[in-house]
PDB file of N, CA and C in Angstrom:
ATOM      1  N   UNK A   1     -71.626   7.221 -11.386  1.00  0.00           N
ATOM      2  CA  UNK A   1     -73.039   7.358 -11.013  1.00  0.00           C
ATOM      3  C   UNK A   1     -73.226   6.925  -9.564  1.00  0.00           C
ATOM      4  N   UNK A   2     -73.986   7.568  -9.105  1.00  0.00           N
ATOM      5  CA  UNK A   2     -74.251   7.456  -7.175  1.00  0.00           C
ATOM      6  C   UNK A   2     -75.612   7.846  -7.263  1.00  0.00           C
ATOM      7  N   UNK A   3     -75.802   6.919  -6.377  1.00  0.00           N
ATOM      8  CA  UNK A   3     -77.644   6.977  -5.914  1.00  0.00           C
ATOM      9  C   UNK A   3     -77.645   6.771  -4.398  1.00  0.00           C
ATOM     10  N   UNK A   4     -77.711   7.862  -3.157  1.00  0.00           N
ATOM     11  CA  UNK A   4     -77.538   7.595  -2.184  1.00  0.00           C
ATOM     12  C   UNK A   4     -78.830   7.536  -1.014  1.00  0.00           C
ATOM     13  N   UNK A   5     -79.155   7.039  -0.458  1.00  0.00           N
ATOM     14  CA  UNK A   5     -80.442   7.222   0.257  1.00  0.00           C
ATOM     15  C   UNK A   5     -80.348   7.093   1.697  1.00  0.00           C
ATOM     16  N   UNK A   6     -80.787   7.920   2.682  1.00  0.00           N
ATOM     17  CA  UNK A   6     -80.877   8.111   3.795  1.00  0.00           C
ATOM     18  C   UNK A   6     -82.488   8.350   4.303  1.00  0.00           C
ATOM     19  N   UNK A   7     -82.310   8.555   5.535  1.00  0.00           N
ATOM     20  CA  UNK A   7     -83.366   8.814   6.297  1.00  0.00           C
ATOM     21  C   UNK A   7     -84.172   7.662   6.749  1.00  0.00           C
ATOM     22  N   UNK A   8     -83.721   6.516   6.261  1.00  0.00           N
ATOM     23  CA  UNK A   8     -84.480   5.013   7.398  1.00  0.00           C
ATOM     24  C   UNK A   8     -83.980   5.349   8.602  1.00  0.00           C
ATOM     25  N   UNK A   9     -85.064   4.277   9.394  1.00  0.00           N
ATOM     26  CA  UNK A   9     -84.450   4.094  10.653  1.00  0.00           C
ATOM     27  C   UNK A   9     -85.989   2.972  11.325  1.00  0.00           C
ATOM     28  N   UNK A  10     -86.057   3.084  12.392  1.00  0.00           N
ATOM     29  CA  UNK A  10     -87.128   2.715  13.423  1.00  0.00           C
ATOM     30  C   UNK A  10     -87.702   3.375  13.961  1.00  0.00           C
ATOM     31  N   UNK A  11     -89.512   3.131  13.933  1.00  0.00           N
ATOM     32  CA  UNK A  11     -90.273   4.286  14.127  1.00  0.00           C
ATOM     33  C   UNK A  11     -91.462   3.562  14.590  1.00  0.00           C
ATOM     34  N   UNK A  12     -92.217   3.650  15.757  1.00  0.00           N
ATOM     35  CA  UNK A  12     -93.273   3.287  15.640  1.00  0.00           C
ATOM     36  C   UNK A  12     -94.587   3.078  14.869  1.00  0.00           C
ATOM     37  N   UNK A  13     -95.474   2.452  14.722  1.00  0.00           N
ATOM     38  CA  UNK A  13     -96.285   2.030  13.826  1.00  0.00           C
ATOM     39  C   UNK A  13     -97.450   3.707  13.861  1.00  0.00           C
ATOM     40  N   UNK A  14     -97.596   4.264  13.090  1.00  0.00           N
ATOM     41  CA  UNK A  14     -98.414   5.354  12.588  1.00  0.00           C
ATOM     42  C   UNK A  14     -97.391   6.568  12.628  1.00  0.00           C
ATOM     43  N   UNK A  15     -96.529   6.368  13.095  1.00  0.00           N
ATOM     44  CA  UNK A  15     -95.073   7.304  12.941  1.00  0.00           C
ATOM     45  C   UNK A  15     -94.859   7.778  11.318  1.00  0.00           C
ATOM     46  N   UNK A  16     -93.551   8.938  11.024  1.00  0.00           N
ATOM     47  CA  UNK A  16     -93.335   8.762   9.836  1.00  0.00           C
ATOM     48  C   UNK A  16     -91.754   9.351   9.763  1.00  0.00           C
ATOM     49  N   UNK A  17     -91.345   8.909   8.480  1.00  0.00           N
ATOM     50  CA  UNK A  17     -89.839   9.316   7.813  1.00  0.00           C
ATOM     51  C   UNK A  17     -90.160   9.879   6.856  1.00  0.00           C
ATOM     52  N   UNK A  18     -88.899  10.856   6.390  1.00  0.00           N
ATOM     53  CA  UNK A  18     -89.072  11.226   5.103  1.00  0.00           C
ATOM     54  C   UNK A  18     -87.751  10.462   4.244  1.00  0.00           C
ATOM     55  N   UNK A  19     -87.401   9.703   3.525  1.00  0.00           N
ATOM     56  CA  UNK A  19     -86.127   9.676   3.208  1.00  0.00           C
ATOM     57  C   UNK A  19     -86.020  10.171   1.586  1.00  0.00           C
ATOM     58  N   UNK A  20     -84.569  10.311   1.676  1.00  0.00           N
ATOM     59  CA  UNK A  20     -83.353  11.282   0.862  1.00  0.00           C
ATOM     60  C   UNK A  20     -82.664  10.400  -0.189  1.00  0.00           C
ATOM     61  N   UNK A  21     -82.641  10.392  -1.531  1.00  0.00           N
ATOM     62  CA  UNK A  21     -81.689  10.107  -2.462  1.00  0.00           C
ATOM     63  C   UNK A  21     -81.499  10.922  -3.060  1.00  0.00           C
ATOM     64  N   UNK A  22     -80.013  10.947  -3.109  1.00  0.00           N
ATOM     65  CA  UNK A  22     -79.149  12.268  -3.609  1.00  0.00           C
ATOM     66  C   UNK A  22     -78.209  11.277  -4.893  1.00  0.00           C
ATOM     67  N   UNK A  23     -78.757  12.152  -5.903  1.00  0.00           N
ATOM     68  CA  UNK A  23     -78.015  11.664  -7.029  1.00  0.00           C
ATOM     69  C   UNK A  23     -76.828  12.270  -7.555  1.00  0.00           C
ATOM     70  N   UNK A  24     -75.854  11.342  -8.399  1.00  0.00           N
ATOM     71  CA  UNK A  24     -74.991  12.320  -8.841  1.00  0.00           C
ATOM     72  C   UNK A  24     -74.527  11.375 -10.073  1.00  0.00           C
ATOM     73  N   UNK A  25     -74.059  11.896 -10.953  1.00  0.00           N
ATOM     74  CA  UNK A  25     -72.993  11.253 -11.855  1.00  0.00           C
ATOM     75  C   UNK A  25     -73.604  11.020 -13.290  1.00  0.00           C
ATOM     76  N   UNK A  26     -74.998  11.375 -13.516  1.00  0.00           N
ATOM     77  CA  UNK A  26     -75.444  11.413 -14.426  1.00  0.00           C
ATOM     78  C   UNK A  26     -76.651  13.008 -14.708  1.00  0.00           C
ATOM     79  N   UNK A  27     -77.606  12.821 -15.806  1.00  0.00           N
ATOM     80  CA  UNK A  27     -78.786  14.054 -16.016  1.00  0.00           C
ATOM     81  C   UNK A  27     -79.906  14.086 -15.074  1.00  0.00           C
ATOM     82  N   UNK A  28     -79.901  14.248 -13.765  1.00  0.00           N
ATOM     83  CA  UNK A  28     -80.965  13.859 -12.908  1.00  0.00           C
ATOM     84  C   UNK A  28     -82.414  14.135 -13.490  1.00  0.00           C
ATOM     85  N   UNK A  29     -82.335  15.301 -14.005  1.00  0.00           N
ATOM     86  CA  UNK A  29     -83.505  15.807 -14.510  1.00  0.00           C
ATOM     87  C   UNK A  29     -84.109  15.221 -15.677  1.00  0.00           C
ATOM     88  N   UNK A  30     -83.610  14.474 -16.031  1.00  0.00           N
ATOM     89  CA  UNK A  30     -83.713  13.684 -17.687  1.00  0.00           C
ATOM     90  C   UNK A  30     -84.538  12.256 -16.990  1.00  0.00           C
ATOM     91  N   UNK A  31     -84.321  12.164 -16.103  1.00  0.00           N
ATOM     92  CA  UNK A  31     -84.577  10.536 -15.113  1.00  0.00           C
ATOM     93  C   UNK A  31     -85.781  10.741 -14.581  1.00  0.00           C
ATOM     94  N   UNK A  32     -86.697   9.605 -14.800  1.00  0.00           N
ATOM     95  CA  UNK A  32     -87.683   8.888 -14.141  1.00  0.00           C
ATOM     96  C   UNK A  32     -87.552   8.666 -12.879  1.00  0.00           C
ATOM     97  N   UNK A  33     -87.811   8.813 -11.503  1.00  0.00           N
ATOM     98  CA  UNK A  33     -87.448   8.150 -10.502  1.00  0.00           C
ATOM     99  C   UNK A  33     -88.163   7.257  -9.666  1.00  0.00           C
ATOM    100  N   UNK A  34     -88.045   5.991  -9.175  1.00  0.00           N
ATOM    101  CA  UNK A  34     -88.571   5.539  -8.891  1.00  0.00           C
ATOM    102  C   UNK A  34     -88.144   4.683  -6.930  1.00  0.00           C
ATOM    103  N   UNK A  35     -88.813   4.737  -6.630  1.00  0.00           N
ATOM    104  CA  UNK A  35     -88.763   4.166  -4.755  1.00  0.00           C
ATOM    105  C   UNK A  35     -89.473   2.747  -4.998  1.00  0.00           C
ATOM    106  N   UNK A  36     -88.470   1.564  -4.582  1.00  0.00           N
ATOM    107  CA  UNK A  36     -88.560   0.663  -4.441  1.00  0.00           C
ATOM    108  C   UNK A  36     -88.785   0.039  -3.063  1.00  0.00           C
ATOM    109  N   UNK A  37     -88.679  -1.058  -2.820  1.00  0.00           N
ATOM    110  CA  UNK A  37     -89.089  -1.865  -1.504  1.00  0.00           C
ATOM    111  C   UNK A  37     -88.607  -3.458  -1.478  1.00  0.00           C
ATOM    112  N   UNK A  38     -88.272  -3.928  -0.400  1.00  0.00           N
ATOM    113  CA  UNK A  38     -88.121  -5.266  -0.228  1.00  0.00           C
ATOM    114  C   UNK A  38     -87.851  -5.789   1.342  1.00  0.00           C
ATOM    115  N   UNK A  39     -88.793  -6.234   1.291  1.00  0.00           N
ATOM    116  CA  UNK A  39     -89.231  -6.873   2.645  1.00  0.00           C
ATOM    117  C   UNK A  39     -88.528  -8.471   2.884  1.00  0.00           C
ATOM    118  N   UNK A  40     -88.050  -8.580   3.906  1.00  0.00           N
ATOM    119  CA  UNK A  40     -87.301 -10.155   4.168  1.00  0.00           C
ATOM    120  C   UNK A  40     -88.196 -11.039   3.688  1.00  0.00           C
ATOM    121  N   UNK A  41     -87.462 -11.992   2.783  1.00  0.00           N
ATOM    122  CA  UNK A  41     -88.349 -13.303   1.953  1.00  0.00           C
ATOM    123  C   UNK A  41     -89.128 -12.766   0.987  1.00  0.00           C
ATOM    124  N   UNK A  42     -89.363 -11.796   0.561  1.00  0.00           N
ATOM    125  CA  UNK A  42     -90.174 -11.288  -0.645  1.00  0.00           C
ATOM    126  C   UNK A  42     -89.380 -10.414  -1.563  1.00  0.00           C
ATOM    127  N   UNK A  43     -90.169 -10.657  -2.823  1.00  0.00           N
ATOM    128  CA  UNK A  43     -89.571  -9.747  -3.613  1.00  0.00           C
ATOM    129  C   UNK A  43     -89.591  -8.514  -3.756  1.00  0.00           C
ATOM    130  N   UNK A  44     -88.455  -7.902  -4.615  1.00  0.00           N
ATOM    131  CA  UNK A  44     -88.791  -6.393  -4.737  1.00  0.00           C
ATOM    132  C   UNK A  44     -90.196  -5.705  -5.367  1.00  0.00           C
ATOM    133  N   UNK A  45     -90.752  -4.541  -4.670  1.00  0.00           N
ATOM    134  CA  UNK A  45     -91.597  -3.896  -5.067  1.00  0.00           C
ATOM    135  C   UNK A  45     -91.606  -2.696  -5.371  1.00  0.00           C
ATOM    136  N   UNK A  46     -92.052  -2.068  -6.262  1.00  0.00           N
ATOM    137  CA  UNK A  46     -92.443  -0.786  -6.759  1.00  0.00           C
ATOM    138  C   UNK A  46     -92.973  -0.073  -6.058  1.00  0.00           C
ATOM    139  N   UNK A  47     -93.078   1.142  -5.097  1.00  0.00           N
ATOM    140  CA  UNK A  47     -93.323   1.414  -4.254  1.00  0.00           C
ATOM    141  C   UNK A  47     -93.920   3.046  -4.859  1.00  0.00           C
ATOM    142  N   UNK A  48     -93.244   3.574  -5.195  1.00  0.00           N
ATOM    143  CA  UNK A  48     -93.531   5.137  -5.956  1.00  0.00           C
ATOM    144  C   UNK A  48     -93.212   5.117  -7.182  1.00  0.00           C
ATOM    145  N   UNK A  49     -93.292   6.497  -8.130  1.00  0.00           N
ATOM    146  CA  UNK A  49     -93.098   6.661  -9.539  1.00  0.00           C
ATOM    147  C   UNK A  49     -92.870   8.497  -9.549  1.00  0.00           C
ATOM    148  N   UNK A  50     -92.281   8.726 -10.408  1.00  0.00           N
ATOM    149  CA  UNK A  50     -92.375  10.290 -10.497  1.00  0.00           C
ATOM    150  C   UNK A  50     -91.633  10.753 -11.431  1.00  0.00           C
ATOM    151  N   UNK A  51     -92.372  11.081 -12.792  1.00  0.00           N
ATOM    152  CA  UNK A  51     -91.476  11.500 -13.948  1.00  0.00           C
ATOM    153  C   UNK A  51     -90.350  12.271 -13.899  1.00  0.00           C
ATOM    154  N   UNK A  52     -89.628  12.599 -14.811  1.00  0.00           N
ATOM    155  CA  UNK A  52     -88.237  13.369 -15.353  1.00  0.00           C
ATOM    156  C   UNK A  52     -88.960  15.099 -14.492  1.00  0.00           C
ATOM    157  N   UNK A  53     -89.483  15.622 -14.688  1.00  0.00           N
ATOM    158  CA  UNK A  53     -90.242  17.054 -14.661  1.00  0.00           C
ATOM    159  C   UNK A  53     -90.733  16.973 -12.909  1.00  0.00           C
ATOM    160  N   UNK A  54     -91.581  15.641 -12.714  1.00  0.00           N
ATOM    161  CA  UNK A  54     -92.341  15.616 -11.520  1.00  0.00           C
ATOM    162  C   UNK A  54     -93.396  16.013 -11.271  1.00  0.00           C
ATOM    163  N   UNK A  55     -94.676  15.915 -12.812  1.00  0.00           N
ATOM    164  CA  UNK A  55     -95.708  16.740 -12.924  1.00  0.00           C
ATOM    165  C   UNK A  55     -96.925  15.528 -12.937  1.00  0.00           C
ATOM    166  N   UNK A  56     -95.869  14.068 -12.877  1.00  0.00           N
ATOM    167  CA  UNK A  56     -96.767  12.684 -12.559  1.00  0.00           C
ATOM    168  C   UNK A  56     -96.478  12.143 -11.683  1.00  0.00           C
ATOM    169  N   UNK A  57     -97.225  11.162 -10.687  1.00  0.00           N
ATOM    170  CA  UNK A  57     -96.745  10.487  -9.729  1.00  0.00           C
ATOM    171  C   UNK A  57     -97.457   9.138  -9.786  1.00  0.00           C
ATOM    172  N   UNK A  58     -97.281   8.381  -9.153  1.00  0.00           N
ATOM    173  CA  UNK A  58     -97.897   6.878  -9.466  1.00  0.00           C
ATOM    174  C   UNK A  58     -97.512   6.208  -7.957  1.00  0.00           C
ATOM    175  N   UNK A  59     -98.661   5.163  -7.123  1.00  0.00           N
ATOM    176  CA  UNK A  59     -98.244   4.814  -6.058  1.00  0.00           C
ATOM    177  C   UNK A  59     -98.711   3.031  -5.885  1.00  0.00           C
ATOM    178  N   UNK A  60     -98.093   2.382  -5.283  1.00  0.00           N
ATOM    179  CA  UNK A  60     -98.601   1.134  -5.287  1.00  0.00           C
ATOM    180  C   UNK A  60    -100.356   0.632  -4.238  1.00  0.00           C
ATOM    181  N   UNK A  61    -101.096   0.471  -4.803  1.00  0.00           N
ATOM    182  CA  UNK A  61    -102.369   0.640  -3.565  1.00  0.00           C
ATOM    183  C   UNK A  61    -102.184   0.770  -2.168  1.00  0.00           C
ATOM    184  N   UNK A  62    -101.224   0.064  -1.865  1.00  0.00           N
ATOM    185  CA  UNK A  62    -100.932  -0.179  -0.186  1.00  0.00           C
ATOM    186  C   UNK A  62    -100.577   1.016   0.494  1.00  0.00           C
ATOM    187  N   UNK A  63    -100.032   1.950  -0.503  1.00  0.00           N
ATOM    188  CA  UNK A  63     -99.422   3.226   0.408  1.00  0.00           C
ATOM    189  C   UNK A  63     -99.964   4.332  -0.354  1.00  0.00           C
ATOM    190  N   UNK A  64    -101.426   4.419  -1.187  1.00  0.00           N
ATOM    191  CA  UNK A  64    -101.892   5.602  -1.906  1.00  0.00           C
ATOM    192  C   UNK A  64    -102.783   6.357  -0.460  1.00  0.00           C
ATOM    193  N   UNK A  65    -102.267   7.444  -0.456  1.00  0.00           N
ATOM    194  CA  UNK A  65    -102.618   8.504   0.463  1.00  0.00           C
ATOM    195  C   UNK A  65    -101.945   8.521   1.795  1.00  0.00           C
ATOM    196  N   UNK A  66    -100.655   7.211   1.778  1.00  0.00           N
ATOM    197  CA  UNK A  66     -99.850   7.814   3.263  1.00  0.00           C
ATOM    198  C   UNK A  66     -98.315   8.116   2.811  1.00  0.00           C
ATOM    199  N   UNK A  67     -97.887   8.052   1.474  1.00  0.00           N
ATOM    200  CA  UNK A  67     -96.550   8.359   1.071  1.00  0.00           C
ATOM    201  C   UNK A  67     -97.101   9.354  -0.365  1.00  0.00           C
ATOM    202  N   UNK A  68     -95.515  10.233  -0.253  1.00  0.00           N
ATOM    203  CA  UNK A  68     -95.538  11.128  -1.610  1.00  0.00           C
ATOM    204  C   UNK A  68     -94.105  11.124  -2.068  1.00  0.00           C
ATOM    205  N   UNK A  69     -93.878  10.962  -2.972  1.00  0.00           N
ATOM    206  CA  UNK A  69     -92.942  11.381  -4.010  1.00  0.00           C
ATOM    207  C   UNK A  69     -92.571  12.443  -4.278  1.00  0.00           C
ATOM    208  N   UNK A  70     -91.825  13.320  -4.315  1.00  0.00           N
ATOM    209  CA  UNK A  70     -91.510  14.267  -5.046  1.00  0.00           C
ATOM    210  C   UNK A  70     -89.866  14.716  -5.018  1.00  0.00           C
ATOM    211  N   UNK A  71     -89.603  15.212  -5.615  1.00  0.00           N
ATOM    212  CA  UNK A  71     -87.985  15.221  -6.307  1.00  0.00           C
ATOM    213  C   UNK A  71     -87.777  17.115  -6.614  1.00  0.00           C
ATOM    214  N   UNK A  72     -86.623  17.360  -6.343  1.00  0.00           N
ATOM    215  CA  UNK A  72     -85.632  18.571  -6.811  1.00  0.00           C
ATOM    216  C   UNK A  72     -84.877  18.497  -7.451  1.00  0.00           C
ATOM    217  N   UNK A  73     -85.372  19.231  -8.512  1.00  0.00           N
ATOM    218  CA  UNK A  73     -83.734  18.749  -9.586  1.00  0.00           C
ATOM    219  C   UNK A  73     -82.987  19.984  -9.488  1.00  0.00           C
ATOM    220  N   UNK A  74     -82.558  20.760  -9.109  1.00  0.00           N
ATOM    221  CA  UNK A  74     -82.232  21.719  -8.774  1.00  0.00           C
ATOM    222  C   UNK A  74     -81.128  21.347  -7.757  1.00  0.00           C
ATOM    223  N   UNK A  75     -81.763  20.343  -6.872  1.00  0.00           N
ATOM    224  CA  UNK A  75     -80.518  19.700  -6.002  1.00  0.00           C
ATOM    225  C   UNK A  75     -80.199  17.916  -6.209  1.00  0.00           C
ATOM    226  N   UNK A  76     -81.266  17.208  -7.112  1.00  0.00           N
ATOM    227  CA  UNK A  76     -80.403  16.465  -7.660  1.00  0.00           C
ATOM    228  C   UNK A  76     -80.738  15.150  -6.755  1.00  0.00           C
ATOM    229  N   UNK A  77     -82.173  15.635  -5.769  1.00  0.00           N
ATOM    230  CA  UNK A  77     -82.680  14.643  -4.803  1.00  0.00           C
ATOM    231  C   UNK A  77     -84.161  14.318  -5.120  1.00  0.00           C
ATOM    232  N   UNK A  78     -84.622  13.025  -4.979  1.00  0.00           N
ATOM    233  CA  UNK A  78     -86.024  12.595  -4.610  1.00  0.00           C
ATOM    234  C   UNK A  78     -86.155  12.411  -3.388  1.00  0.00           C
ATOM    235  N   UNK A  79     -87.312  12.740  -2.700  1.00  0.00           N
ATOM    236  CA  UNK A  79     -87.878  12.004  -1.848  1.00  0.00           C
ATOM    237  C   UNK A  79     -88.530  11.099  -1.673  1.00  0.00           C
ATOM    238  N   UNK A  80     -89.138  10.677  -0.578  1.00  0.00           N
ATOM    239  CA  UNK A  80     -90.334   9.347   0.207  1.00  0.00           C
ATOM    240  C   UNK A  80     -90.445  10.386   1.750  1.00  0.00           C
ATOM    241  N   UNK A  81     -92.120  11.128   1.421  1.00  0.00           N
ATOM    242  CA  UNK A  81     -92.492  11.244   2.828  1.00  0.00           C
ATOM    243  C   UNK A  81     -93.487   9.981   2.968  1.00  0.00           C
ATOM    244  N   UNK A  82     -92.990   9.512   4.021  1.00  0.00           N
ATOM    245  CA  UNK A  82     -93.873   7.860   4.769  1.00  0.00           C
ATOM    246  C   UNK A  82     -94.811   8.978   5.907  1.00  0.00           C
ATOM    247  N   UNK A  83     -95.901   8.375   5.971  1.00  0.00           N
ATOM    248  CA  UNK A  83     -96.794   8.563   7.284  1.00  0.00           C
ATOM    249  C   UNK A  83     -97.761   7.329   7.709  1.00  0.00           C
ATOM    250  N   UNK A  84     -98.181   7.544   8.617  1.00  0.00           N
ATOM    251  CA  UNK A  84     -99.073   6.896   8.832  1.00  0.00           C
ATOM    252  C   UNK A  84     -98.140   5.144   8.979  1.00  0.00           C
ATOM    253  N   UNK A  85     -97.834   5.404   9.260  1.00  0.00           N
ATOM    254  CA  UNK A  85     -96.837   3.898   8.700  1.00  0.00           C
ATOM    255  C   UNK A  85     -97.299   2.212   9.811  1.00  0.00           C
ATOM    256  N   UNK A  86     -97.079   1.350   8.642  1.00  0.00           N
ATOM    257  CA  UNK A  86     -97.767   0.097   9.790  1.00  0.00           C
ATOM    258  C   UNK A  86     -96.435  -0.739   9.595  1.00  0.00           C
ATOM    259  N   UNK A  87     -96.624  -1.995  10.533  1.00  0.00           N
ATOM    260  CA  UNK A  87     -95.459  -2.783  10.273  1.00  0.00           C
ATOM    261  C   UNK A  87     -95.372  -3.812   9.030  1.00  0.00           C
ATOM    262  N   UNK A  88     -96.291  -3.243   8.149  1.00  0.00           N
ATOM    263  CA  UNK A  88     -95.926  -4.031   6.721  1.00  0.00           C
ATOM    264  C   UNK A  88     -94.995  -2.875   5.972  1.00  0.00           C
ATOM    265  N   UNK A  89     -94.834  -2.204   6.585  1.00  0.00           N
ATOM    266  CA  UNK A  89     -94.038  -0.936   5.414  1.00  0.00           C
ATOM    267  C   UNK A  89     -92.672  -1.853   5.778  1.00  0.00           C
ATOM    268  N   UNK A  90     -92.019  -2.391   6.543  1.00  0.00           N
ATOM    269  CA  UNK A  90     -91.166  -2.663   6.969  1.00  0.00           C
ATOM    270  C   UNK A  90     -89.916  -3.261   5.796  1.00  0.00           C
ATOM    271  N   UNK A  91     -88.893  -2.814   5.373  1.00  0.00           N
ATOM    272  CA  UNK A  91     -88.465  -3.213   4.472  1.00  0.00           C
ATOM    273  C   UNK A  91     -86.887  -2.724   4.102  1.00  0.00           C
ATOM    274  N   UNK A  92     -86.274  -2.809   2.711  1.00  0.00           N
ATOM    275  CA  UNK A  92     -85.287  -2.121   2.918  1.00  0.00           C
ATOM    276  C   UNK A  92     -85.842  -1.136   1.594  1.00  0.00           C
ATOM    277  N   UNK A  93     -85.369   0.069   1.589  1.00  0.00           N
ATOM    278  CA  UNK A  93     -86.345   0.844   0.313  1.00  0.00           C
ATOM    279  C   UNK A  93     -85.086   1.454  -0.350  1.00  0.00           C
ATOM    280  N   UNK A  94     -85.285   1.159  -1.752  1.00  0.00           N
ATOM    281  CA  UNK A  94     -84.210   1.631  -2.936  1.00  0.00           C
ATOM    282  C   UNK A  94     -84.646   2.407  -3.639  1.00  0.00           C
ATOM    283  N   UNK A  95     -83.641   3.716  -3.656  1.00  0.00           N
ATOM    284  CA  UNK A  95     -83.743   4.587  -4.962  1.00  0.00           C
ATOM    285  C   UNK A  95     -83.902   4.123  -6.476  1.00  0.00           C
ATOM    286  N   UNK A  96     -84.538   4.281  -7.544  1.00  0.00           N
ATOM    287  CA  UNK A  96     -84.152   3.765  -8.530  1.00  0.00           C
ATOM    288  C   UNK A  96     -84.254   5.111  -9.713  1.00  0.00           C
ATOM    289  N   UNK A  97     -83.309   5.096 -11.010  1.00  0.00           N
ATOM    290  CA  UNK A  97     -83.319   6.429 -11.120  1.00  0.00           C
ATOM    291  C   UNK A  97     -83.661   5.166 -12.888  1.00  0.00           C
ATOM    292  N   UNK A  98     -84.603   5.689 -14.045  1.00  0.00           N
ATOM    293  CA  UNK A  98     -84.498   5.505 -14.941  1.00  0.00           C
ATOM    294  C   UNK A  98     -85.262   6.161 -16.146  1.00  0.00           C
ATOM    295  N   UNK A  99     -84.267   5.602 -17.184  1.00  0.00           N
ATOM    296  CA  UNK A  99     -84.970   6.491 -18.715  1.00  0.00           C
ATOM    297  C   UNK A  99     -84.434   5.350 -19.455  1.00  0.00           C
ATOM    298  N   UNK A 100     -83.514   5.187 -19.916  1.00  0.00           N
ATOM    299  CA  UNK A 100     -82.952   3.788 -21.419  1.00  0.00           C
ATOM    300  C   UNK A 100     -82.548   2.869 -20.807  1.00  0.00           C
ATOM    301  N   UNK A 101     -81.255   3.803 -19.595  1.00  0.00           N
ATOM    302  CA  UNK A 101     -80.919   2.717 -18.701  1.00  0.00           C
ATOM    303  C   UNK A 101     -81.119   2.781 -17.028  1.00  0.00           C
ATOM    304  N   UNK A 102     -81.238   2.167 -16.313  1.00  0.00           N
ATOM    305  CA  UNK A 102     -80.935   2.226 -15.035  1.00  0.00           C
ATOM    306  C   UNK A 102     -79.959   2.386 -13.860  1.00  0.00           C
ATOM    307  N   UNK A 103     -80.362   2.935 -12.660  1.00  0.00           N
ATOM    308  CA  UNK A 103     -79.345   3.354 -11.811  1.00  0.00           C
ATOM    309  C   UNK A 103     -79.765   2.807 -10.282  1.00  0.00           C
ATOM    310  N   UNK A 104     -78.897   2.223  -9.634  1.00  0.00           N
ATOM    311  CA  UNK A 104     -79.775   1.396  -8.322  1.00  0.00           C
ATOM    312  C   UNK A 104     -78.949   2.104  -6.968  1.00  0.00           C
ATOM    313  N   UNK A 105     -79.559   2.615  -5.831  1.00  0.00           N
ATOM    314  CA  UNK A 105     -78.955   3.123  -4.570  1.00  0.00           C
ATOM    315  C   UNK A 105     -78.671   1.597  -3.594  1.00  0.00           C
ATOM    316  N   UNK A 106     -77.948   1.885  -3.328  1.00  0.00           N
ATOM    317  CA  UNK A 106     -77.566   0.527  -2.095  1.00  0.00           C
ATOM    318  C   UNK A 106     -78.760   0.179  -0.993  1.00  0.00           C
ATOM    319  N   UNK A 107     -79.841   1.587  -0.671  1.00  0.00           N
ATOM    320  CA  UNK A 107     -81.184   0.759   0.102  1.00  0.00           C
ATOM    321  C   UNK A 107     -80.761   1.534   1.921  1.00  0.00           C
ATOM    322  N   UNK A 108     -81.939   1.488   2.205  1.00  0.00           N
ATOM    323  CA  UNK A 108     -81.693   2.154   3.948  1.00  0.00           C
ATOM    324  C   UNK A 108     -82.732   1.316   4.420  1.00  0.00           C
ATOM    325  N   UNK A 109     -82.630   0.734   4.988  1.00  0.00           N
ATOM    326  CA  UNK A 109     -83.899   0.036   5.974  1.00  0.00           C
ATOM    327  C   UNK A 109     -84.573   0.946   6.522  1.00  0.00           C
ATOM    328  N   UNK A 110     -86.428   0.612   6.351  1.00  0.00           N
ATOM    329  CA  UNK A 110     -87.358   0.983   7.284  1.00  0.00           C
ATOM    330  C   UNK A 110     -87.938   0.013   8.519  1.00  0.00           C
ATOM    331  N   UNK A 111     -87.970   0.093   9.328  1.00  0.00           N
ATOM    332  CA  UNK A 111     -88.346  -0.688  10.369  1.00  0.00           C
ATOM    333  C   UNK A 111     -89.218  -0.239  11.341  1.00  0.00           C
ATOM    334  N   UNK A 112     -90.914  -1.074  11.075  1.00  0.00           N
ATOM    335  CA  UNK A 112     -91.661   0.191  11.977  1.00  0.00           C
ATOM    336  C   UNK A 112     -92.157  -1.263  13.165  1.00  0.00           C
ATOM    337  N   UNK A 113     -92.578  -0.768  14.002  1.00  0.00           N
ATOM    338  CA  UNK A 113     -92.721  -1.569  15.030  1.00  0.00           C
ATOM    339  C   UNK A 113     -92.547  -0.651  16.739  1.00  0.00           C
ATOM    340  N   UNK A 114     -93.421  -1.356  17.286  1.00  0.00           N
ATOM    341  CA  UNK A 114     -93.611  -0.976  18.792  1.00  0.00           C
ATOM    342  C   UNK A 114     -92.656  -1.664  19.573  1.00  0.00           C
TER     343      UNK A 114
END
């Protein structure tokens, strides 16, 4: 099982990324997916949601109307389009893929700042 995620980097504050987890090794399409977060000294957060199908989405208040979710199962990837972005987005952000059991990506840092 592989959960890979790309597309962090450093971006100025109202800037945006889209980033990439590319799954493999299990039923992608059977999986819940979920975009996590963790900011230095704090804990992890729930950041997005997006069923097996992708016909639900769910967002944490802080980022409802500047990030979207959405996933291809066809190729076996979710996304995170970020916009609008401030320097609290700042963090390292994890794929998370689940249904009975769970699947965790190693994380890409976002880093927004002037």
């Amino acid at each position: 099982v592989q959960l890979v995620e790309s597309g962090g980097g450093l971006v100025q504050p109202g800037g945006s990324l889209r980033l990439s987890c590319a799954a493999s090794g299990f039923s992608f399409s059977r999986y819940a997916m979920n975009w996590y977060r963790q900011a230095p000294g704090k804990g992890r957060e729930l950041v997005a949601q997006i069923t097996d199908a992708g016909t639900k989405t769910n967002y944490v208040d802080s980022v409802k109307g500047r990030f979207t979710i959405s996933r291809d199962n066809d190729k076996n990837t979710v996304y995170l389009q970020m916009t609008s972005l401030k320097p609290e987005d700042t963090a390292v952000y994890y794929c998370n893929a689940r249904r009975w059991d769970s699947y965790w990506g190693q994380g890409t840092q976002v880093t927004v700042s002037s």
